[in-house]
Protein backbone atom coordinates (compact mmCIF):
# COMPACT_ATOMS: atom_id res chain seq x y z
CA UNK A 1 -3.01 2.05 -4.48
CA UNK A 2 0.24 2.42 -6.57
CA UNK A 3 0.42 4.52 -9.22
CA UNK A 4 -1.06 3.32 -12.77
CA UNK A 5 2.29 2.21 -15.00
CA UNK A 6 3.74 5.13 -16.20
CA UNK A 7 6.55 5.92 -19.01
CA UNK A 8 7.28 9.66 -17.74
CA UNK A 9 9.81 8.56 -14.83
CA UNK A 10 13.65 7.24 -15.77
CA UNK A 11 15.30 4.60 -13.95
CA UNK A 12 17.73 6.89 -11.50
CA UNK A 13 14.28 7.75 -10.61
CA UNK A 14 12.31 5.11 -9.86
CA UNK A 15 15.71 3.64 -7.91
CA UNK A 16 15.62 7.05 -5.86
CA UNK A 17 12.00 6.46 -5.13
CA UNK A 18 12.83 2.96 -3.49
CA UNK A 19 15.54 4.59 -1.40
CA UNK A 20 13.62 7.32 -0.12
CA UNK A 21 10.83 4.87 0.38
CA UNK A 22 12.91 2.95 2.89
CA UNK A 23 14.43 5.80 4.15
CA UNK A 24 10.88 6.97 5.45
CA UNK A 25 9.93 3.60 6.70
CA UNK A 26 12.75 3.26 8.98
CA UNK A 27 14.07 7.31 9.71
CA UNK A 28 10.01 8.65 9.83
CA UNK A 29 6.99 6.17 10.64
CA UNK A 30 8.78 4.31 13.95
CA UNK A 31 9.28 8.03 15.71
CA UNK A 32 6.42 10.20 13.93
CA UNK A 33 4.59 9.20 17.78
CA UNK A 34 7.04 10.64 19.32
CA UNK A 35 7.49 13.59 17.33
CA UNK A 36 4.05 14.37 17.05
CA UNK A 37 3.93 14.53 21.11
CA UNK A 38 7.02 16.80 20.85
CA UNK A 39 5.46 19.31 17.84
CA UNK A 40 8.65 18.59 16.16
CA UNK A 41 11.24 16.49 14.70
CA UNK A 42 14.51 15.58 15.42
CA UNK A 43 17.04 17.68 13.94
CA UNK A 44 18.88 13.91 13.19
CA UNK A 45 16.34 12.85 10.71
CA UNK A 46 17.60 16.11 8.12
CA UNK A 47 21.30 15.12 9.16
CA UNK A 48 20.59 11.34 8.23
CA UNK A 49 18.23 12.58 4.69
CA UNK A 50 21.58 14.60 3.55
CA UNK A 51 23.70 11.44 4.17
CA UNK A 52 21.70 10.23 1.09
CA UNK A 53 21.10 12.99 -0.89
CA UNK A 54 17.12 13.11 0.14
CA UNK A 55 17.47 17.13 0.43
CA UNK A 56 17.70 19.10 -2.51
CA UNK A 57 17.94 15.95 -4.44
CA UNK A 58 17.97 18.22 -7.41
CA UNK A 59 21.28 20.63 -6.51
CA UNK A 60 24.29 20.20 -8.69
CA UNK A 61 27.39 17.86 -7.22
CA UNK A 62 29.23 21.40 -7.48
CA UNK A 63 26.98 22.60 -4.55
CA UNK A 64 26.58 19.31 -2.74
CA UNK A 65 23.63 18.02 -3.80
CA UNK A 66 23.27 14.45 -5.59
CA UNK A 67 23.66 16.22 -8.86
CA UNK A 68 19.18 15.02 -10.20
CA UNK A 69 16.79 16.83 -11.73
CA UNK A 70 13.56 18.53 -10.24
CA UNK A 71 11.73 15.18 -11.11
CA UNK A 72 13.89 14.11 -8.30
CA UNK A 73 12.09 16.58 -5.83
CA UNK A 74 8.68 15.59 -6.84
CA UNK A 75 9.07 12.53 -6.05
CA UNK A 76 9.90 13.16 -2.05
CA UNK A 77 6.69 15.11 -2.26
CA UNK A 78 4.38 12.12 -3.67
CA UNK A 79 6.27 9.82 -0.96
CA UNK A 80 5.64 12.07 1.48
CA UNK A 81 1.83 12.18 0.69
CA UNK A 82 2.27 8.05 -0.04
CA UNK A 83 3.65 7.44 3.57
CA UNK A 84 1.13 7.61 6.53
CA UNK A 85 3.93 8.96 8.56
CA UNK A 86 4.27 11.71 6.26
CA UNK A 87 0.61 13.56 7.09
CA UNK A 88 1.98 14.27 10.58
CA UNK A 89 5.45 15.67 9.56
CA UNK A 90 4.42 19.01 7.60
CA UNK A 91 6.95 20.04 4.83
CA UNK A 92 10.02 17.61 6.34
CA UNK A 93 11.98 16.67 3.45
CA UNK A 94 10.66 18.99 1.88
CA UNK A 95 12.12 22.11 3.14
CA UNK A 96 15.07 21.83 1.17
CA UNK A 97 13.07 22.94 -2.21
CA UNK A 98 13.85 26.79 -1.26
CA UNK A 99 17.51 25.92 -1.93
CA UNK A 100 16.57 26.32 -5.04
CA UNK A 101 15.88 30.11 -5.03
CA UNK A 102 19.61 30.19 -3.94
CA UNK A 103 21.06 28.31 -6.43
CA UNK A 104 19.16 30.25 -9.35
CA UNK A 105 18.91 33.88 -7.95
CA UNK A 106 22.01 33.66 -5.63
CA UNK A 107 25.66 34.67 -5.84
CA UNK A 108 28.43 32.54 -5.85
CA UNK A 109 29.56 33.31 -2.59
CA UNK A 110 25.88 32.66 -1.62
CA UNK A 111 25.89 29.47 -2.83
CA UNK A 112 29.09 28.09 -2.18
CA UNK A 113 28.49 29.40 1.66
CA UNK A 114 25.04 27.81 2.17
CA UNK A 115 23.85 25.29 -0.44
CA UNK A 116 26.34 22.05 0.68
CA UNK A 117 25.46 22.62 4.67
CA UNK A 118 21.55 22.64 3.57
CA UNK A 119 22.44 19.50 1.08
CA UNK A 120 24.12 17.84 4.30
CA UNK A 121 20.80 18.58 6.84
CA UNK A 122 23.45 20.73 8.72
CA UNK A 123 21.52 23.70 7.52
CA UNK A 124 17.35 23.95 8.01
CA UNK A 125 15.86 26.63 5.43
CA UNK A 126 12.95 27.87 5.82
CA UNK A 127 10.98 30.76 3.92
CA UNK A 128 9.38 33.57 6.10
CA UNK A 129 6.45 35.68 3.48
CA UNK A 130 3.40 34.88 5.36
CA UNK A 131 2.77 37.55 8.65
CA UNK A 132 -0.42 38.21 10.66
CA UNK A 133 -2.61 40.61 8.50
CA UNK A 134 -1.91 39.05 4.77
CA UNK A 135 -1.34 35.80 3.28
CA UNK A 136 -1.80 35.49 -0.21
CA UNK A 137 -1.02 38.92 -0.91
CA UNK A 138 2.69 39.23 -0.76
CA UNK A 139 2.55 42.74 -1.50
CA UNK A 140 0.87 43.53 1.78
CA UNK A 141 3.56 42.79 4.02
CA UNK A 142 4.45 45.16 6.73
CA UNK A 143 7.85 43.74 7.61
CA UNK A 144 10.78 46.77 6.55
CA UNK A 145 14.31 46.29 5.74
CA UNK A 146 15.89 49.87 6.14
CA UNK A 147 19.38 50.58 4.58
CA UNK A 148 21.96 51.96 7.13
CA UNK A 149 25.70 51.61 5.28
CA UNK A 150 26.93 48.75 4.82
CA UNK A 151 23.76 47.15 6.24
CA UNK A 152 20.15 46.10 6.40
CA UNK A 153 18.31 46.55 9.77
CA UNK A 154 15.23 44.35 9.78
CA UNK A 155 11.77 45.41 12.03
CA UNK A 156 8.22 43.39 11.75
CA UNK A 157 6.92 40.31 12.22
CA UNK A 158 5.63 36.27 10.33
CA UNK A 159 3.56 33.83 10.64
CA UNK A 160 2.82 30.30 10.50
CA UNK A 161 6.59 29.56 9.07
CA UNK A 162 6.63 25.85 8.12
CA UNK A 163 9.40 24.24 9.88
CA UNK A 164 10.11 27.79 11.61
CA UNK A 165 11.44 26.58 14.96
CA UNK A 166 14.04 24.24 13.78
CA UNK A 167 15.23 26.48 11.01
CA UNK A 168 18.77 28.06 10.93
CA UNK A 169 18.39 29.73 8.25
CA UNK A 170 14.99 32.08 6.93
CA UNK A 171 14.65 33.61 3.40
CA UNK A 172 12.97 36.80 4.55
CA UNK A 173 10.15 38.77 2.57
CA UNK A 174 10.83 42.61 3.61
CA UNK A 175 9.70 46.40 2.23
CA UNK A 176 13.00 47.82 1.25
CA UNK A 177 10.88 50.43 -0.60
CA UNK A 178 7.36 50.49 0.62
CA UNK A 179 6.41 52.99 -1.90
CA UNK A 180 7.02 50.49 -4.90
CA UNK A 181 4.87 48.16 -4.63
CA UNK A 182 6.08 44.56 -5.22
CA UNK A 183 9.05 45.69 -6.71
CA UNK A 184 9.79 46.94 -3.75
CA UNK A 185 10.54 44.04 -2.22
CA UNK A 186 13.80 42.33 -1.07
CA UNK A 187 14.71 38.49 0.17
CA UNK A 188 17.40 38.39 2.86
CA UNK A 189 18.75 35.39 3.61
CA UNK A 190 19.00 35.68 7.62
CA UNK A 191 20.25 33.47 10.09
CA UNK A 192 18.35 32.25 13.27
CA UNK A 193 21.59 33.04 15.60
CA UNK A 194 22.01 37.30 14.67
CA UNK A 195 20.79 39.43 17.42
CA UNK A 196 17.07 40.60 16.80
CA UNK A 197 15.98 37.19 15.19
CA UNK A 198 12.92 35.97 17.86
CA UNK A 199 11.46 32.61 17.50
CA UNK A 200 7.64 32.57 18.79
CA UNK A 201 5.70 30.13 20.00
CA UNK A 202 5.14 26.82 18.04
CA UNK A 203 1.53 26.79 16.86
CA UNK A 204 -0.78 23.90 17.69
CA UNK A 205 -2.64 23.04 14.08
CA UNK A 206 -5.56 21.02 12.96
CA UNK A 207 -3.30 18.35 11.23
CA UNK A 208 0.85 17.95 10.91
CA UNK A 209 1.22 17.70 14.20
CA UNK A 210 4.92 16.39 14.22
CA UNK A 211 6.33 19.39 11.57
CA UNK A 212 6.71 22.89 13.26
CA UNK A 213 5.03 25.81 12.58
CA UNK A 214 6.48 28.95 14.25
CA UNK A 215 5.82 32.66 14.65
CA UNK A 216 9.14 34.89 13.88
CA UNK A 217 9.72 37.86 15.29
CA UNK A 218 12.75 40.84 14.05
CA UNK A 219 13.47 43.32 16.29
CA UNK A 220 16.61 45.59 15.11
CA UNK A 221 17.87 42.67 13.25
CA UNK A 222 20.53 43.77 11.45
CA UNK A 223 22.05 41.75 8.29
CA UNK A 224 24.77 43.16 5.91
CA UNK A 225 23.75 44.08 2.05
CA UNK A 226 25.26 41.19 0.79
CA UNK A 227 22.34 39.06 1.99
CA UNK A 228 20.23 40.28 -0.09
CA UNK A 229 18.86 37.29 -2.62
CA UNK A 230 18.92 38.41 -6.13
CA UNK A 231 18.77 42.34 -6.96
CA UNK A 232 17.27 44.65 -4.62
CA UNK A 233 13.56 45.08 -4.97
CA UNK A 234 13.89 41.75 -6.86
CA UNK A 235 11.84 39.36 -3.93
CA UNK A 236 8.82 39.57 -5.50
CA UNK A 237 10.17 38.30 -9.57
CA UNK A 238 12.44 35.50 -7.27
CA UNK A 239 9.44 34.18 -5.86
CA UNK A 240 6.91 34.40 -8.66
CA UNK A 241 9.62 32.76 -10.80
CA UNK A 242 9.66 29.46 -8.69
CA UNK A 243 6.15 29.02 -7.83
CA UNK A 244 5.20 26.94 -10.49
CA UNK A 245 7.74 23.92 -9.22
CA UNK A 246 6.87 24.88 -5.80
CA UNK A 247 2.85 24.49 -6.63
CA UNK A 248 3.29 21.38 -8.67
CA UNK A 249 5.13 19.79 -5.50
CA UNK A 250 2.13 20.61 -3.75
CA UNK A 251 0.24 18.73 -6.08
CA UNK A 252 2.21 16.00 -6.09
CA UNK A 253 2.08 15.43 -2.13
CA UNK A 254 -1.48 15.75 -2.59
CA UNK A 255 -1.56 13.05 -5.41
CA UNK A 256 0.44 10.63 -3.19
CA UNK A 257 -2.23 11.26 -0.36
CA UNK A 258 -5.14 10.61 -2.29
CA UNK A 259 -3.90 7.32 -3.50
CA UNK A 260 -2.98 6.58 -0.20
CA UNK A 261 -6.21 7.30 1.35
CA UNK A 262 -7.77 5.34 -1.72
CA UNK A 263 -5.92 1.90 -0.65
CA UNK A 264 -5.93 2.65 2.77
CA UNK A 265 -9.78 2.81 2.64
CA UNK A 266 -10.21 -0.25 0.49
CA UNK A 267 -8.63 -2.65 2.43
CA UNK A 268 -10.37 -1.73 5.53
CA UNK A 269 -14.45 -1.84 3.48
CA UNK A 270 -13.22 -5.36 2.40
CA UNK A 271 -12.36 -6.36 5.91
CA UNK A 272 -15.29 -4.56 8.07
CA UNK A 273 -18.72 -6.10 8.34
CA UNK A 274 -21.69 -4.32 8.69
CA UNK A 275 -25.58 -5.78 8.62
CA UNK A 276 -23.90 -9.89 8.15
CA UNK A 277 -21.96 -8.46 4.67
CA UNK A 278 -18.48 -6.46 3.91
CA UNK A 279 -18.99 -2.91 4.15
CA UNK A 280 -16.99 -3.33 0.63
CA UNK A 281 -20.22 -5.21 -0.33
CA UNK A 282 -22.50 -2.33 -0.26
CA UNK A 283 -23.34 -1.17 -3.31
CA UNK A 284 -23.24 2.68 -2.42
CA UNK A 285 -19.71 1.48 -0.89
CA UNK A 286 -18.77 0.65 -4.62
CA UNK A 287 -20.12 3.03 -6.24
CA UNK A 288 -18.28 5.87 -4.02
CA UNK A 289 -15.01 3.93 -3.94
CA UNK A 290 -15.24 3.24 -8.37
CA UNK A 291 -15.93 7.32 -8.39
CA UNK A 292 -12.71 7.92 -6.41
CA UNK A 293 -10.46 5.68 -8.30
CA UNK A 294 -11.58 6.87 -11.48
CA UNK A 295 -10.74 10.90 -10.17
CA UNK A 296 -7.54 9.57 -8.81
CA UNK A 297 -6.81 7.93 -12.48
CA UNK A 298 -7.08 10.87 -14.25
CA UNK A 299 -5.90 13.39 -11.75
CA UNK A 300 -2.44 10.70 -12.07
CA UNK A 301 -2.55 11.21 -15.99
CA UNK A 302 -2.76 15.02 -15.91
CA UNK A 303 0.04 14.98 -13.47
CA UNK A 304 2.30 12.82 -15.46
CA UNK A 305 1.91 14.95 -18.03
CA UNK A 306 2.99 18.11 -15.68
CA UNK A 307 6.21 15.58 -14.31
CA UNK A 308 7.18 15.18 -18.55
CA UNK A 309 6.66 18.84 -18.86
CA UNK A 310 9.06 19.48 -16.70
CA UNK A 311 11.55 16.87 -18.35
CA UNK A 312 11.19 19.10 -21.41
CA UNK A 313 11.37 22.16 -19.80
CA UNK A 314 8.09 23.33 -20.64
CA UNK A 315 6.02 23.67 -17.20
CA UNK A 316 4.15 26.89 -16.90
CA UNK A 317 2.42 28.86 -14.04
CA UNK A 318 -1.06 28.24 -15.73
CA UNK A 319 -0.04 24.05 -16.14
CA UNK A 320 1.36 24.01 -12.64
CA UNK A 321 -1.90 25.73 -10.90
CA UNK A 322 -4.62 23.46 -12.81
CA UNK A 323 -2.13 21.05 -11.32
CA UNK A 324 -2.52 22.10 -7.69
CA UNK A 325 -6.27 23.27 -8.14
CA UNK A 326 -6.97 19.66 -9.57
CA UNK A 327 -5.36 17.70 -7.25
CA UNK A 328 -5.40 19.68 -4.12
CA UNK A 329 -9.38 19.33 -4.44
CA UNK A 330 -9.10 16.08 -5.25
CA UNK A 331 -7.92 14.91 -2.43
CA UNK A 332 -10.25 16.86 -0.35
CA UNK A 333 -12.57 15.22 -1.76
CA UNK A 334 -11.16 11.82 -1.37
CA UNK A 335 -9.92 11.78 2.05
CA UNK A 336 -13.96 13.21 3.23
CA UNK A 337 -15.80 10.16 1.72
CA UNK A 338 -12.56 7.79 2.55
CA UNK A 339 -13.68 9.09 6.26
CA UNK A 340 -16.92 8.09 5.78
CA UNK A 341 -16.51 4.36 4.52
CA UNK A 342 -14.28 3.80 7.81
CA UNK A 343 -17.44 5.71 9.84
CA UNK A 344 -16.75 6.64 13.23
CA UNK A 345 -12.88 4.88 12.63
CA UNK A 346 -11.85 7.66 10.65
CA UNK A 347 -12.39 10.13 13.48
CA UNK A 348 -10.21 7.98 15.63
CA UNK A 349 -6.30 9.53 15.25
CA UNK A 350 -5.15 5.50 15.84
CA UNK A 351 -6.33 5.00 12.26
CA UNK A 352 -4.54 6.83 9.11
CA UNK A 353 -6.96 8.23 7.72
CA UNK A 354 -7.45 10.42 10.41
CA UNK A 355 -4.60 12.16 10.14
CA UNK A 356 -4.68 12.43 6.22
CA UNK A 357 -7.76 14.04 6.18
CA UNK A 358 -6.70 16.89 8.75
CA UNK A 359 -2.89 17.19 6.81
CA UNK A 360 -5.05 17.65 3.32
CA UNK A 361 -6.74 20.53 4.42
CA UNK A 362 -4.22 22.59 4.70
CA UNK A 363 -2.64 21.96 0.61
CA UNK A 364 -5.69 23.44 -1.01
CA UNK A 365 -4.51 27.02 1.08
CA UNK A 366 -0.84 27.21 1.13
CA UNK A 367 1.47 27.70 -2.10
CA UNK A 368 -1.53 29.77 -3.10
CA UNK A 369 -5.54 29.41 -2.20
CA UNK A 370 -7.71 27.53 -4.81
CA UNK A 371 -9.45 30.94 -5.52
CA UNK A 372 -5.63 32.62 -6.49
CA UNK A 373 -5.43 29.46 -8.74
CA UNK A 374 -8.20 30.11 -10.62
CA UNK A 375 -7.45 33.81 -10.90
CA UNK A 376 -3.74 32.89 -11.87
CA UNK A 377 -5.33 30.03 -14.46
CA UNK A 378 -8.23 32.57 -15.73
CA UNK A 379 -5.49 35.43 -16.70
CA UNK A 380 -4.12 33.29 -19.17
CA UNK A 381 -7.65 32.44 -21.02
């Protein structure tokens, strides 16, 4: 199911959208097998997206990146969710949207240090918040960043970190002043080689099976002052600041799926037989399948609207969580009765829908639960 015609996206974008679509038929879906037996791709695919300009599509030429706009970035996520290859490879491509914390809360040395070797795929970033005991609740962290001169030493542990084992580089949540709350808490930008920097095991998941999901460990790990992101006791107002793009990229991956699962599922009811007729034939069959295109319709207008929002400049935390709540359900919803046109198919991994359904589950809890959407969506009523 392509997208209904839409006005919102410019040329350079649509163009970009064809590139990265062939990039991901011939770089992802011919080894996403392979990598999914492995629990992780090859460190060439990032080196052969930054050839491109497929990472950070969005930086500014003075940093390395292709020099486009955030619309840029929402796109890899809806092609992401639009390729089948994509539900196995977790966050991929998508791992260079926390470049963006660097380029807006950064210094220059910051940025002129790191931004053109994560631009290039030399550099995997990765963002470490999430640890054992909390989630959601950033301000529970237990990880501590203790001055000592010139330096920051670094004790505690995280959690299912996205693309943790093949990252170089971590933007790291820490308590540099426990006793203040969230503003008591600083990012450090900390690379994987220093002393006291632990990867952990790579988790086995329900779904994603090909994108890495690590445990981190920081043992005496000691980084100087200057990698500090932003102001001290800033971590919390960094990350607040770009959740709304982060949510709505969520939203668009989810999006994507949906519509894939949508086409995916109509071509196989017209082809399968059941009781002498096309399962397509049924009418329950069409009545499920005209209730899912419709949702996916409108769930495609409201995010247009969200994509020229962000053209103007105008995307808020309330727009950009309807966004996710919306379409993160959505495709919940889709992908569980897309399962149950293909009947005992879907279950089977050899068939996409499979793995959509198991990669979908997991959008509707990251970036922020449905239930801290609604909260963050009710405080503005």
């Amino acid at each position: 199911m392509e997208p209904l015609t839409s006005s919102v996206y410019r040329p350079e974008h649509e163009a970009f959208r064809e590139t990265l679509r062939r990039f991901l038929e011939n770089e992802l879906t011919p080894n996403i097998e392979a990598w999914e037996r492995d629990g992780i791709i090859a460190r060439s695919f990032w080196r052969h997206a930054g050839q491109i300009g497929l990472i950070s599509p969005g930086m500014p030429e003075e940093y390395g990146g292709p020099g486009g706009d955030f619309v840029h970035q929402l796109i890899v996520s809806e092609e992401l969710g639009r390729c089948a290859a994509g539900a196995s490879a977790g966050v991929a491509l998508e791992s260079g949207l926390p470049a963006f914390h660097i380029l807006n809360f950064g210094t220059e040395q910051q940025r002129r240090h790191y931004l053109p070797k994560i631009c290039s795929g030399e550099i995997i970033l990765t963002v470490a918040m999430t640890e054992p005991h909390c989630g959601s609740d950033l301000q529970a962290i237990k990880t501590t960043a203790v001055r000592d001169g010139d330096d920051y030493i670094i004790n505690g542990s995280k959690i299912y970190i996205s693309g943790g084992i093949n990252a170089d580089l971590a933007l790291v949540a820490a308590k540099t002043d426990p006793s203040a709350g969230s503003k008591g808490i600083s990012l450090f930008l900390v690379e994987s080689t220093r002393d006291g920097y632990v990867r952990g095991r790579n988790l086995h998941k329900m779904g994603m099976k090909a994108g890495d999901t690590a445990e981190l460990f920081f043992k005496d790990l000691r980084v100087p002052a200057s990698s500090i992101l932003g102001a001290p006791g800033g971590g919390f107002a960094v990350l607040m600041k770009e959740l709304p793009k982060e949510r709505l990229t969520i939203a668009a991956r989810a999006l994507g799926a949906a519509e894939l699962g949508f086409s995916l599922t109509l071509a196989f009811v017209k082809d399968r037989k059941a009781f002498g007729q096309r399962v397509f034939d049924f009418q329950n069959s069409q009545f499920v399948l005209a209730e899912m295109h419709t949702e996916i319709a409108y769930g495609r207008a409201f995010y247009d609207d969200c994509v020229a929002r962000v053209l103007r400049g105008e995307l808020d935390n309330s727009r950009s969580a309807m966004a996710k709540l919306w379409l993160t359900e959505l495709e919940g919803r889709v992908m569980d009765r897309c399962v149950q046109l293909h009947g005992g198919a879907g279950y089977m991994d050899e068939y996409p829908i499979s793995k959509l359904y198991t990669a979908a589950r997991i959008h509707r809890i990251y970036g922020g639960t449905s239930e801290i959407m609604k909260y963050t969506i009710a405080r503005t009523l």
